[in-house]
Structure formats: C-alpha cells, structure tokens
Protein backbone atom coordinates (compact mmCIF):
# COMPACT_ATOMS: atom_id res chain seq x y z
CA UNK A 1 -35.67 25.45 35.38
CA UNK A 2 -36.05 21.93 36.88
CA UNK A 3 -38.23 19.48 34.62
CA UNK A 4 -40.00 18.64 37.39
CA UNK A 5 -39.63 21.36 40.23
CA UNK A 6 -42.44 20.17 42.52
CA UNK A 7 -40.39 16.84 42.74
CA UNK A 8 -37.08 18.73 43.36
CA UNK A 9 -38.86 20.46 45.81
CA UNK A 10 -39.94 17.32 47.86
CA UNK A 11 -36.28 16.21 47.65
CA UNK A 12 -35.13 19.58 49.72
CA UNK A 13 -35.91 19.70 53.49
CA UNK A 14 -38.24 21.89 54.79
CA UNK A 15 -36.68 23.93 57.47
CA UNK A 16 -33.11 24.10 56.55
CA UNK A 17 -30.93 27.35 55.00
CA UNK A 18 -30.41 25.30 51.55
CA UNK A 19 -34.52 24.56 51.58
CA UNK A 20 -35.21 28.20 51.84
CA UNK A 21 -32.68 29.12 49.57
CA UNK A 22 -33.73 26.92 46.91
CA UNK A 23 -37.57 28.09 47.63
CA UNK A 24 -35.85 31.66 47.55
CA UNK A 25 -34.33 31.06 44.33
CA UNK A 26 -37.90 29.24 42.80
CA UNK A 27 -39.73 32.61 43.48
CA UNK A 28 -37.17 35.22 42.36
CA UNK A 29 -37.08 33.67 38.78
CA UNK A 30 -40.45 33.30 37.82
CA UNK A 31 -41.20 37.33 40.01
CA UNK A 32 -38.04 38.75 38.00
CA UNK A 33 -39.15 37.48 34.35
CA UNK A 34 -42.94 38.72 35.35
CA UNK A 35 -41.72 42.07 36.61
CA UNK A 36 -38.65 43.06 34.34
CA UNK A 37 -36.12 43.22 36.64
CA UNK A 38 -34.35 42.00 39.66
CA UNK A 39 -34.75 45.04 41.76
CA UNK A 40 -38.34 45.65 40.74
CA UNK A 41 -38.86 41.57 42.01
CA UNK A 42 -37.10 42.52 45.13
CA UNK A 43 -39.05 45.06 46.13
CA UNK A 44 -42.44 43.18 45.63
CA UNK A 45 -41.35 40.04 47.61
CA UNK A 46 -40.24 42.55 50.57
CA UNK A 47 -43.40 44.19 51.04
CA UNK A 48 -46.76 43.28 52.37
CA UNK A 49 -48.92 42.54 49.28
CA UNK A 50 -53.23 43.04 49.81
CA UNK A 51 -53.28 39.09 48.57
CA UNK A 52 -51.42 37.85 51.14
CA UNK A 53 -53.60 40.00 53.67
CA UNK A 54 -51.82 42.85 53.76
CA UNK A 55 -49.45 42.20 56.64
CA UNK A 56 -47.04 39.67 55.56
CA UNK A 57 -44.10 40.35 53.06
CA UNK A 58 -44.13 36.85 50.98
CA UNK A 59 -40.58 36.90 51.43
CA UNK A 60 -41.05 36.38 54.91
CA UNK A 61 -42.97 32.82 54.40
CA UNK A 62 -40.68 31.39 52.85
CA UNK A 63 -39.22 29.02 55.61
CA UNK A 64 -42.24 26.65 54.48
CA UNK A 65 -42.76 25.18 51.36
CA UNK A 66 -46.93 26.15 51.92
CA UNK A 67 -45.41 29.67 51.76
CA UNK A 68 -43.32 29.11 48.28
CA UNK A 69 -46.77 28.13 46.72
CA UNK A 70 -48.66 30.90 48.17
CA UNK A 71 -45.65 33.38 46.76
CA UNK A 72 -45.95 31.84 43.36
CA UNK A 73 -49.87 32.14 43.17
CA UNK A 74 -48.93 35.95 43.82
CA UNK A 75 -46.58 35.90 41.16
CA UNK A 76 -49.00 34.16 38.86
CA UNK A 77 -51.49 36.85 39.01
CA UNK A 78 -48.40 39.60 38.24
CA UNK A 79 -48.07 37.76 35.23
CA UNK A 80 -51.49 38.19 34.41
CA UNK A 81 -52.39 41.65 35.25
CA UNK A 82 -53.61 41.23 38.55
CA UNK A 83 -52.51 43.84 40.86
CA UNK A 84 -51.42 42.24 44.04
C-alpha cells in the first residue's frame, strides 16, 4: 500500500484506463482483506449495494475518483459489521 495513497491518487488522471485501474486496484484490496476472498470482493463490488441507493453497482463508479471514495466508505462499514 502507498504511504500516502490520496497523494498517489492526485498524481493519476481522472478519466483515463490506468486512473480507473489504479482506483480499481485501491478498492479490491482493502474489499478482499475485509471480505476473505477475491471472489467474495468481486461479487460485492458488482452488485447494487442499499448504501449506494440500491441501483448502482460501486464498481460501476469507478471512472471518478468521487466514486473510489464512495466505494471505500462502503468497504469501511464491511469492515465494521455494517451490512451494506
């Protein structure tokens, strides 16, 4: 893990394949560690989740960096019990 990931995550642009894939790859850790298990994580970031509203997979928002942050508040309350 970066020491300072909110920096490294300034330094990547927003709407490019390598930005998503690095916000991709900033989510999956933190959801896999919190869940167990990479297909477990998989299946949470691909479907809708009552936080996010109910409608949108968080998966699908990551294109912004708003929508990285909103995944890891989601992943955040995994980690402490809250079902999502």
């Amino acid at each position: 893990m970066p020491e300072n990931p909110q920096q490294d995550a300034a330094a990547i642009p927003n709407n490019t394949t390598a930005g998503r894939a690095a916000r991709f790859q900033r989510v999956t850790v933190p959801a896999v560690d919190a869940l167990g298990d990479i297909a477990r994580a998989d299946k949470r970031l691909r479907n809708p989740v009552r936080a996010r509203g109910g409608g949108i997979a968080p998966i699908a928002t990551l294109d912004a960096e708003e929508g990285a942050g909103s995944v890891m508040a989601v992943v955040v309350r995994i980690e402490h019990g809250v079902v999502c």
